[in-house]
C-alpha atoms as a PDB file:
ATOM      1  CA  UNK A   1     -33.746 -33.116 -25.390  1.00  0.00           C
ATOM      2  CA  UNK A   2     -33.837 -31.140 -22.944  1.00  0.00           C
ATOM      3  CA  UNK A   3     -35.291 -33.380 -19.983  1.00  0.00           C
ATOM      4  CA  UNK A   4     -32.197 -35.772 -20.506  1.00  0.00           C
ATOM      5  CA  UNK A   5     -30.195 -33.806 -19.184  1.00  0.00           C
ATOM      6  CA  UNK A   6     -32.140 -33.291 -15.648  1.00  0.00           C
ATOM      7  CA  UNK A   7     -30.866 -36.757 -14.153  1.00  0.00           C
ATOM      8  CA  UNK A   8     -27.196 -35.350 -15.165  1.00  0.00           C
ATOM      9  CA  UNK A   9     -27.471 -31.830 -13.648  1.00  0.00           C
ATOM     10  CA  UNK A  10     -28.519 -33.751 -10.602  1.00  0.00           C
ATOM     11  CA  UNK A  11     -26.295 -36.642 -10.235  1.00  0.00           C
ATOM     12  CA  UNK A  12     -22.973 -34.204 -11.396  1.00  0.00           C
ATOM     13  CA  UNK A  13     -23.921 -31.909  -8.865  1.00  0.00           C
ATOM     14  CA  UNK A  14     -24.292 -34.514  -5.615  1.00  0.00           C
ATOM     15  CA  UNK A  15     -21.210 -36.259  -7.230  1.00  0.00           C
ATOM     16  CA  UNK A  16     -19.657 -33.195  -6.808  1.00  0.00           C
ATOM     17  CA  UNK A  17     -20.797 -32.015  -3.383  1.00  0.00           C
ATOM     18  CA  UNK A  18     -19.259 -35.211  -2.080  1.00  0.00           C
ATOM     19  CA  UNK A  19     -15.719 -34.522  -3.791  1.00  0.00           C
ATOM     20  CA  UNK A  20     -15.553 -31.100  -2.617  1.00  0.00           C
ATOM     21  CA  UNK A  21     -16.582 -32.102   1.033  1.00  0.00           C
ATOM     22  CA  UNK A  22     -13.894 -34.980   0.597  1.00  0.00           C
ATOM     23  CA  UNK A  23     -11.422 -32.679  -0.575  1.00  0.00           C
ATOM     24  CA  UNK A  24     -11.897 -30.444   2.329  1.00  0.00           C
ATOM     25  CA  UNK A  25     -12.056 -32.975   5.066  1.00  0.00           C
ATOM     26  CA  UNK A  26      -8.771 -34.328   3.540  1.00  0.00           C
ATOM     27  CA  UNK A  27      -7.045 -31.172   4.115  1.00  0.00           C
ATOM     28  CA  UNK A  28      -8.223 -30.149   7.074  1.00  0.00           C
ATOM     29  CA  UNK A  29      -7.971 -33.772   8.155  1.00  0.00           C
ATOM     30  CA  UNK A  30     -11.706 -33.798   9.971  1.00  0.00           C
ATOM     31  CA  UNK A  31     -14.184 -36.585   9.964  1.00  0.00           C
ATOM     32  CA  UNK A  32     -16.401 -36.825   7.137  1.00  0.00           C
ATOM     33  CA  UNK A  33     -18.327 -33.540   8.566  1.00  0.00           C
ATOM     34  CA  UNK A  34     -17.903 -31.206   5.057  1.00  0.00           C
ATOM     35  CA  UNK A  35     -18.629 -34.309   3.102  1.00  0.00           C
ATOM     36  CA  UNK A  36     -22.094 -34.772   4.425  1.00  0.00           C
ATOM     37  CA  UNK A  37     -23.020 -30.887   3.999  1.00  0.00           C
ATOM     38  CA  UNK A  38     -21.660 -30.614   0.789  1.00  0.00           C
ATOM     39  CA  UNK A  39     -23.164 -33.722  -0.168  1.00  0.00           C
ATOM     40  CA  UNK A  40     -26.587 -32.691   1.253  1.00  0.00           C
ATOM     41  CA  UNK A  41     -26.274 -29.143  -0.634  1.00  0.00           C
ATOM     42  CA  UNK A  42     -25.424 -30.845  -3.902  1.00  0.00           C
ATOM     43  CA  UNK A  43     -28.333 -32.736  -3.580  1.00  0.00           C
ATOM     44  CA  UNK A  44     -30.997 -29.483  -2.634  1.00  0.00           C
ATOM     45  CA  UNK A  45     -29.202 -27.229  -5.596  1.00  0.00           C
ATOM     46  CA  UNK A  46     -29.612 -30.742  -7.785  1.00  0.00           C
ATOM     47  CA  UNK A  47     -32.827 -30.897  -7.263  1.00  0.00           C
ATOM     48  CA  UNK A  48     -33.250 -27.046  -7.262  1.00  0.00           C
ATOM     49  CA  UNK A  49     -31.771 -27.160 -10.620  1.00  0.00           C
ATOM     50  CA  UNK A  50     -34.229 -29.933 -11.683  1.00  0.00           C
ATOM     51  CA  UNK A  51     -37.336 -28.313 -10.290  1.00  0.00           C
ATOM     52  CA  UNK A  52     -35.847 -24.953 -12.658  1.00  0.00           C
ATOM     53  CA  UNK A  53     -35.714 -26.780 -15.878  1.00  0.00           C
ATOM     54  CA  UNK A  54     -38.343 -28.843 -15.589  1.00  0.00           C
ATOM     55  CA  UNK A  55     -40.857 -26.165 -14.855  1.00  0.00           C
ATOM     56  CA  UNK A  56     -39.652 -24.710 -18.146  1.00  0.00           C
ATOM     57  CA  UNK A  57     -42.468 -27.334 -19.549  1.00  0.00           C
ATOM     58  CA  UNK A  58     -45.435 -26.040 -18.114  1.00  0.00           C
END
């Protein structure tokens, strides 16, 4: 049960990286800078998060 939920950690957080980054470049009113770096450290801490729990198995 457990490993179902790896893909979901990861995708929820890069999903929301990206809205966070888009939130701030919308109020700041910037190019799509904090999108990208959000986006990119959703992804690491995603896959951070899946390295974590699936190293639970070993």
């Amino acid at each position: 049960m457990l490993l179902a939920g790896v893909g979901t950690h990861l995708a929820a957080m890069v999903i929301v990286g990206f809205a966070l980054g888009f939130g701030l470049d919308y109020l700041i009113d910037t190019t799509p800078v904090f999108m990208l770096i959000f986006g990119i450290l959703g992804f690491v801490g995603g896959i951070l998060r899946a390295i974590e729990l699936l190293n639970r198995f070993k």
